[in-house]
Protein backbone atom coordinates (compact mmCIF):
# COMPACT_ATOMS: atom_id res chain seq x y z
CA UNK A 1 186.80 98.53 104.91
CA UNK A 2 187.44 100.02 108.05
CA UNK A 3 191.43 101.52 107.79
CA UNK A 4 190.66 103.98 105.62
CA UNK A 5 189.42 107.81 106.00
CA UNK A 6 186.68 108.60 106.36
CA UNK A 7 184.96 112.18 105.90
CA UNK A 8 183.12 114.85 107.03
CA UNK A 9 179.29 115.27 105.89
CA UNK A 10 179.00 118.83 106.04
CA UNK A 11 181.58 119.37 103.36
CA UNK A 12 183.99 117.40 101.01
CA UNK A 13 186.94 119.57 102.41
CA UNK A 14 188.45 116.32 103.80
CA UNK A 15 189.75 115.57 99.68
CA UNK A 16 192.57 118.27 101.06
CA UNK A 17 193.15 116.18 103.98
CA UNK A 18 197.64 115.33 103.51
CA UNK A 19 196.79 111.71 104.61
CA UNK A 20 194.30 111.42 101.80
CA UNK A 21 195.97 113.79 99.15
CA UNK A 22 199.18 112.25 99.02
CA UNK A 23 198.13 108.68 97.58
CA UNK A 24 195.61 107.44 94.83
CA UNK A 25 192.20 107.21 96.89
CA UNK A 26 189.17 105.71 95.76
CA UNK A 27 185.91 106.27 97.09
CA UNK A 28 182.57 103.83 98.10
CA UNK A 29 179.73 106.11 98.78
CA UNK A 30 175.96 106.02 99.46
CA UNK A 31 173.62 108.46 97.88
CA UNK A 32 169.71 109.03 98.44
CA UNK A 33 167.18 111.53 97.75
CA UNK A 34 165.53 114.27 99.50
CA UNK A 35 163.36 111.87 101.67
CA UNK A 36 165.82 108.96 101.86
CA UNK A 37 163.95 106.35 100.38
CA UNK A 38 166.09 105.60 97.48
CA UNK A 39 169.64 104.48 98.08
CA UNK A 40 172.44 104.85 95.03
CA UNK A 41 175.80 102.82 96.34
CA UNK A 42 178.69 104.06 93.62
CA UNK A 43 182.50 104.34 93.53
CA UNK A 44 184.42 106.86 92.05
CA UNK A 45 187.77 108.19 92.39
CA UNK A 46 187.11 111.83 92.67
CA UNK A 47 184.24 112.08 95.12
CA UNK A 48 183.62 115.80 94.72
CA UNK A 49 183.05 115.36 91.08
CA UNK A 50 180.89 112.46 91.24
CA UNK A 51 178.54 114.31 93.73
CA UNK A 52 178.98 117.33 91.69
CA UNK A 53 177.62 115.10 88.76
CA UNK A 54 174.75 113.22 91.04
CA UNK A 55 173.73 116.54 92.12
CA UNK A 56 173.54 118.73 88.59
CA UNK A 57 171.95 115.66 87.31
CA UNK A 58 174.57 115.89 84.49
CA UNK A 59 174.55 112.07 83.68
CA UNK A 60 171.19 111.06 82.62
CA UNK A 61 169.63 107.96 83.90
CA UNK A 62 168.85 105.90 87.93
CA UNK A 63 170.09 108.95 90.19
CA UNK A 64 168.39 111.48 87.39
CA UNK A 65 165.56 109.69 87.54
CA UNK A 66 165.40 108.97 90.96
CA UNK A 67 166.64 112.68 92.52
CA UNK A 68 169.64 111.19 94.15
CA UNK A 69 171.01 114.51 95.29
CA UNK A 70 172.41 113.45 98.74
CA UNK A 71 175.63 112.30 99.85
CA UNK A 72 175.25 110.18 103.21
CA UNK A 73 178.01 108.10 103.64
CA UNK A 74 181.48 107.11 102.20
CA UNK A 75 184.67 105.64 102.70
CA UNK A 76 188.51 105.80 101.17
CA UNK A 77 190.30 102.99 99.59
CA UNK A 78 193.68 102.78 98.38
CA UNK A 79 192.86 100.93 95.05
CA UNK A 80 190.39 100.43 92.65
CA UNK A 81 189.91 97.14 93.68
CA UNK A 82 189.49 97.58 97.03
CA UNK A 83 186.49 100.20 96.33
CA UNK A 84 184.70 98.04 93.79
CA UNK A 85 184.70 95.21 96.07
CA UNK A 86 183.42 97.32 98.88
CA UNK A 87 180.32 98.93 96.45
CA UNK A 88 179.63 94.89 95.29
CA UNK A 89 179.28 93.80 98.46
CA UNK A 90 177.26 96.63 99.98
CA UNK A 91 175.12 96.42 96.92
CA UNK A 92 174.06 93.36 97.83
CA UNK A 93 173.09 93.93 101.83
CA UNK A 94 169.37 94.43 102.58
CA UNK A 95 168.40 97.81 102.70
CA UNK A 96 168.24 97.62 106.14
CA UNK A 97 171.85 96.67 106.80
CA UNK A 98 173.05 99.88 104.37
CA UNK A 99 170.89 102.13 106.41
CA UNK A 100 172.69 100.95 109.85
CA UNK A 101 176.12 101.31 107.88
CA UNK A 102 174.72 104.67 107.33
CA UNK A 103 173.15 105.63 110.41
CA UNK A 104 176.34 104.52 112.52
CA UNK A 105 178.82 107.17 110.84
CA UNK A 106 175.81 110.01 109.65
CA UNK A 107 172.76 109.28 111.87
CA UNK A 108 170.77 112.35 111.11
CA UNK A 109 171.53 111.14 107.13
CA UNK A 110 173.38 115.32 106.64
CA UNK A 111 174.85 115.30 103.06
């Protein structure tokens, strides 16, 4: 998980990034709400979308119901593959080993 790209918290302008844009990348990310106590782990292959989606709550159910509105952490992947097997196994960490995955890359938890 660690030899691909990862981005910038204060924006998704890294998608425009050559390294990235020139190859199929798929994307492992961590979501929460407003006061961090709920934590969505997803993969998508258009980030900015996905958020876009989390955010306008435009597919109903967990992160609607839940108010995940926060992107916190992520990381690039060359293949499907590699990204699902990434989200399975952070899935199944404690919460307290996704919040130090988190809190080594985004420590102030900035979407």
């Amino acid at each position: 998980m660690d030899n691909m790209p990862r981005g910038s918290f204060t924006s998704l302008s890294f998608v425009q990034d050559d390294s990235i844009e020139k190859m199929s990348t798929y994307f492992t990310y961590i979501m929460t709400n407003k006061y961090n106590t709920v934590l969505y782990v997803g993969v998508t292959n258009n980030l900015e979308r996905r958020v876009f989606e989390h955010k306008s709550k435009i597919v109903k159910g967990f992160t609607e119901k839940y108010n995940i509105n926060k992107l916190v952490w992520f990381q690039a992947f060359n293949s499907p593959e590699e990204a699902i097997a990434a989200e399975k196994k952070i899935k199944g960490w404690t919460r307290s080993k996704k919040i130090a995955l988190i809190e080594k890359e985004n420590p102030n938890w900035k979407d």
